[in-house]
Protein backbone atom coordinates (compact mmCIF):
# COMPACT_ATOMS: atom_id res chain seq x y z
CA UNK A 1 48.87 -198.46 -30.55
CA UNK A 2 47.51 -198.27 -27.30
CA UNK A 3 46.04 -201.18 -27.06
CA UNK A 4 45.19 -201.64 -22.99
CA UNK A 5 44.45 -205.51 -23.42
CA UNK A 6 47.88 -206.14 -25.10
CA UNK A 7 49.30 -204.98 -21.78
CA UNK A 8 47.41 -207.46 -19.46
CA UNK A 9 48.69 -210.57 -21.87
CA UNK A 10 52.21 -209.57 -22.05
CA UNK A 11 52.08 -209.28 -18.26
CA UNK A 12 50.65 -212.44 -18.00
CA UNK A 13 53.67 -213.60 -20.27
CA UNK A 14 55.96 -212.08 -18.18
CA UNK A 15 54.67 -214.04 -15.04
CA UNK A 16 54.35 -217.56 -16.76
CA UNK A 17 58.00 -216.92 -17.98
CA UNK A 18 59.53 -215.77 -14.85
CA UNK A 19 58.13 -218.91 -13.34
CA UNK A 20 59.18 -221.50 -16.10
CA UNK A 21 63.09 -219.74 -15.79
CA UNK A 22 62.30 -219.88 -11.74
CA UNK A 23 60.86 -223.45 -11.71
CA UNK A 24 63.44 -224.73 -14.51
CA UNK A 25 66.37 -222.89 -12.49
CA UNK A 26 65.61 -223.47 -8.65
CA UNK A 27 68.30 -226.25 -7.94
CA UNK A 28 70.83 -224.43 -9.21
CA UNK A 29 69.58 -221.48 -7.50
CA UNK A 30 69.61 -223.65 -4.09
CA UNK A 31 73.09 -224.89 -4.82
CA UNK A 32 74.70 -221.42 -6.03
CA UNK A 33 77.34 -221.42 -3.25
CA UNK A 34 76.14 -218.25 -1.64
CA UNK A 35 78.68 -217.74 0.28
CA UNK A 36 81.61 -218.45 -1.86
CA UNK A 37 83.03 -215.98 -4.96
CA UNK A 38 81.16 -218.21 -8.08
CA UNK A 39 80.04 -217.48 -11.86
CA UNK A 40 76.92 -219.59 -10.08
CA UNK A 41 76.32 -216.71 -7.29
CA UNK A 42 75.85 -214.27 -9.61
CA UNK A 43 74.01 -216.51 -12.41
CA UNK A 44 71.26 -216.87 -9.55
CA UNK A 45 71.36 -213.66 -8.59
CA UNK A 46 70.39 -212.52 -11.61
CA UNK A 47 67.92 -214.74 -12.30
CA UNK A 48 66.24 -213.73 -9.08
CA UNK A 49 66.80 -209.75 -9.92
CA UNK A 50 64.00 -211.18 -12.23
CA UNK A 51 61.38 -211.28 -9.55
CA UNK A 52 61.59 -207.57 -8.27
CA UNK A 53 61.89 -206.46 -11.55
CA UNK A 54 58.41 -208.52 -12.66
CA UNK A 55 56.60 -207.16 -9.51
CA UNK A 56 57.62 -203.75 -9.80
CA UNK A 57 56.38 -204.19 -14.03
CA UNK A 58 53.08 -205.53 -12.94
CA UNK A 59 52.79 -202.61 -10.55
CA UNK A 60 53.51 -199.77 -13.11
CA UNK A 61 50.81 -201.56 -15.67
CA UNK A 62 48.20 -202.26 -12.92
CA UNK A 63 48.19 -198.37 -11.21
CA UNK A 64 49.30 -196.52 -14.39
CA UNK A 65 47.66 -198.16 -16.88
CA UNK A 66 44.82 -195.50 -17.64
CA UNK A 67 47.50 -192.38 -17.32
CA UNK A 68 50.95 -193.62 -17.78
CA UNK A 69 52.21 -190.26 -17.64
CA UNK A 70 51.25 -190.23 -14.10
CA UNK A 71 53.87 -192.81 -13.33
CA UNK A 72 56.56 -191.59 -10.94
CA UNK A 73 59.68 -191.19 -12.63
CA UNK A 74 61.36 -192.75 -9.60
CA UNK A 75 59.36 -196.19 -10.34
CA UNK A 76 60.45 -196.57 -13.75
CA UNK A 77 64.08 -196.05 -12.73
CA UNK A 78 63.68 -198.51 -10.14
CA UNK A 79 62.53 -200.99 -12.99
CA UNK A 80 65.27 -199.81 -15.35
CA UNK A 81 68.29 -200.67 -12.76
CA UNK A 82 66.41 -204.09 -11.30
CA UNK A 83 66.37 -204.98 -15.32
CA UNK A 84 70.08 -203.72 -16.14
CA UNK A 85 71.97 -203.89 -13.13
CA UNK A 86 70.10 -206.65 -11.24
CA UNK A 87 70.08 -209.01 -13.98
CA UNK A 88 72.25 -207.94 -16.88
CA UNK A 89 75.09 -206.76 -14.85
CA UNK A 90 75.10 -209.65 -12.45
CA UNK A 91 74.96 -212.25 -15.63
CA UNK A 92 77.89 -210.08 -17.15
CA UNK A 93 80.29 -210.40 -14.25
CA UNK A 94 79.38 -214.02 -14.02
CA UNK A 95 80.46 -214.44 -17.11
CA UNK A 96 83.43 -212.72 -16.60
CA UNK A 97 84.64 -214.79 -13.77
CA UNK A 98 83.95 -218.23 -15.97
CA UNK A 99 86.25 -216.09 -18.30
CA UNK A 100 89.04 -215.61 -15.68
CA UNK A 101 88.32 -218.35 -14.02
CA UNK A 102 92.17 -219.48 -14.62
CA UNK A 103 92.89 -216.20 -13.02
CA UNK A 104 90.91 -216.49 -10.08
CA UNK A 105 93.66 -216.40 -7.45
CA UNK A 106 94.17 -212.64 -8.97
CA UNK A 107 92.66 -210.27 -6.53
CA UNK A 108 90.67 -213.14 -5.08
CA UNK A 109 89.62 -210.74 -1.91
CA UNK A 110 87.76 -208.40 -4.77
CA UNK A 111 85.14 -210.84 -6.04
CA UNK A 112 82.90 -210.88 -2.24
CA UNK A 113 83.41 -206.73 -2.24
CA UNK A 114 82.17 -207.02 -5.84
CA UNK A 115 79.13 -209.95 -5.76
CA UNK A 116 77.76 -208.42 -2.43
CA UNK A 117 78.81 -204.39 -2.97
CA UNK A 118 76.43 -204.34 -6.25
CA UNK A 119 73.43 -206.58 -4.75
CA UNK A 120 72.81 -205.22 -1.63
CA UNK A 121 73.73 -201.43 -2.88
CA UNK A 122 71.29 -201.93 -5.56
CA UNK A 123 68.78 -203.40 -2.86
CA UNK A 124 69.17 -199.78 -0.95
CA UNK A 125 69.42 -197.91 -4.69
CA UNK A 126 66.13 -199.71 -5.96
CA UNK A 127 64.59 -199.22 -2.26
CA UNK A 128 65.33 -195.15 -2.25
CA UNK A 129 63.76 -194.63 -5.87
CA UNK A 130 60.78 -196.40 -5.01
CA UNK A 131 60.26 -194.51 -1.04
CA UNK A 132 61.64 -191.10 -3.09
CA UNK A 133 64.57 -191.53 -0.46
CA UNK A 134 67.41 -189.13 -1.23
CA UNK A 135 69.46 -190.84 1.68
CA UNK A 136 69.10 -194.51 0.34
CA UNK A 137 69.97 -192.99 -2.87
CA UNK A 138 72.65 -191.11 -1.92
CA UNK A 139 74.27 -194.12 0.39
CA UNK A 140 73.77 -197.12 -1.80
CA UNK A 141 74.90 -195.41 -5.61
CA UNK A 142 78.63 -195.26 -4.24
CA UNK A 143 78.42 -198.58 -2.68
CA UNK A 144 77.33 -200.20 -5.94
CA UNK A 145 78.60 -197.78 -8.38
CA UNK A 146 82.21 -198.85 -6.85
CA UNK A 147 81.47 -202.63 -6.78
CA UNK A 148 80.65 -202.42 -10.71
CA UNK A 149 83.79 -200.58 -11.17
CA UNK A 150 86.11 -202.87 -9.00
CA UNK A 151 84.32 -206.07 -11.06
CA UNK A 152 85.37 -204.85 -13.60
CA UNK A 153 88.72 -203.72 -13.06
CA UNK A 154 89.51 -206.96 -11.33
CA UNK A 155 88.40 -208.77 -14.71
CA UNK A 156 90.94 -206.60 -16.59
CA UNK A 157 93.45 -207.29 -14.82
CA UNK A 158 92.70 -211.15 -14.44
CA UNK A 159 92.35 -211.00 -18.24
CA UNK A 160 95.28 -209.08 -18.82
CA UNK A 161 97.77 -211.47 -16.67
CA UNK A 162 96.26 -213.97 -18.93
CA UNK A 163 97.10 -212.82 -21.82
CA UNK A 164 100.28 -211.84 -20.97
CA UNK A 165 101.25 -215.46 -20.01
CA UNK A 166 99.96 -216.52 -23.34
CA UNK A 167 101.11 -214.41 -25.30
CA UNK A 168 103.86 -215.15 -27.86
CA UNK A 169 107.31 -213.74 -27.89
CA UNK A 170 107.75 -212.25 -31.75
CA UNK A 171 111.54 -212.63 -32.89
CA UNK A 172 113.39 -209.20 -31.88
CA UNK A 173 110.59 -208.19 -29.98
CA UNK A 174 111.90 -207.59 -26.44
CA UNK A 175 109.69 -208.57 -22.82
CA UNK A 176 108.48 -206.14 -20.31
């Protein structure tokens, strides 16, 4: 529709939102257990993937608003993987360790490679796509790409040892 002062009010909605979730949030936030393997770490971590991703939204509407063909297509990937990695994928493997959280003890050493592999390689990824850094790039997808992987292979296999303790024996069915 193209509507320019639609874009100013849903930005202002963004902002008054972030800050009611930040506000509402911020003692959990402060009590996360930073430096222990928690659903809670990466709850608040993706809660607070909300912040770069708001700043980098007001950005793009503020300098592209009048040509937003002009935008650099390395600033709207940046706000694509602050959005979907940042915050979805950090809520999703919380979630998955409050699912295998009777599991836990299963490749405990994988859940600080995990927590910190995707956060600070998306710090470097989201860094090199805004400076148009092919090193950053280049260094931090691996790093991250591999602590997405290993979160959730570790959740499969937590999941899996689960289920195989849970599982009924059928009559004439034989046990691996």
């Amino acid at each position: 529709m193209d509507i320019k002062p639609l874009l100013g009010l849903n930005l202002l909605g963004e902002v008054a939102g972030v800050a009611i979730v930040l506000l509402r949030l911020r003692d959990r936030i402060a009590r996360a257990g930073w430096s222990t393997a928690s659903p809670g770490r990466h709850g608040s971590s993706s809660v607070l993937w909300l912040i770069p991703t708001l700043v980098l939204l007001a950005y793009l509407i503020v300098r592209y608003i009048d040509d937003f063909e002009a935008t650099p297509r390395g600033l709207l990937l940046a706000l694509d993987h602050s959005t979907f990695i940042g915050t979805l994928t950090n809520a999703i493997l919380g979630l998955l360790l409050v699912g295998t959280a009777a599991r836990r003890s299963t490749w405990a050493w994988a859940d600080q490679l995990v927590f910190w592999g995707l956060n600070l390689g998306l710090v470097g990824f989201v860094t090199g796509l805004i400076a148009e850094s092919p090193a950053f790039k280049r260094g931090s997808t691996p790093i991250m790409g591999v602590a997405i992987l290993l979160g959730l292979l570790t959740a499969a296999v937590r999941l899996r040892e689960a289920h195989q303790m849970t599982a009924p024996v059928l009559v004439g069915e034989t046990t691996r």
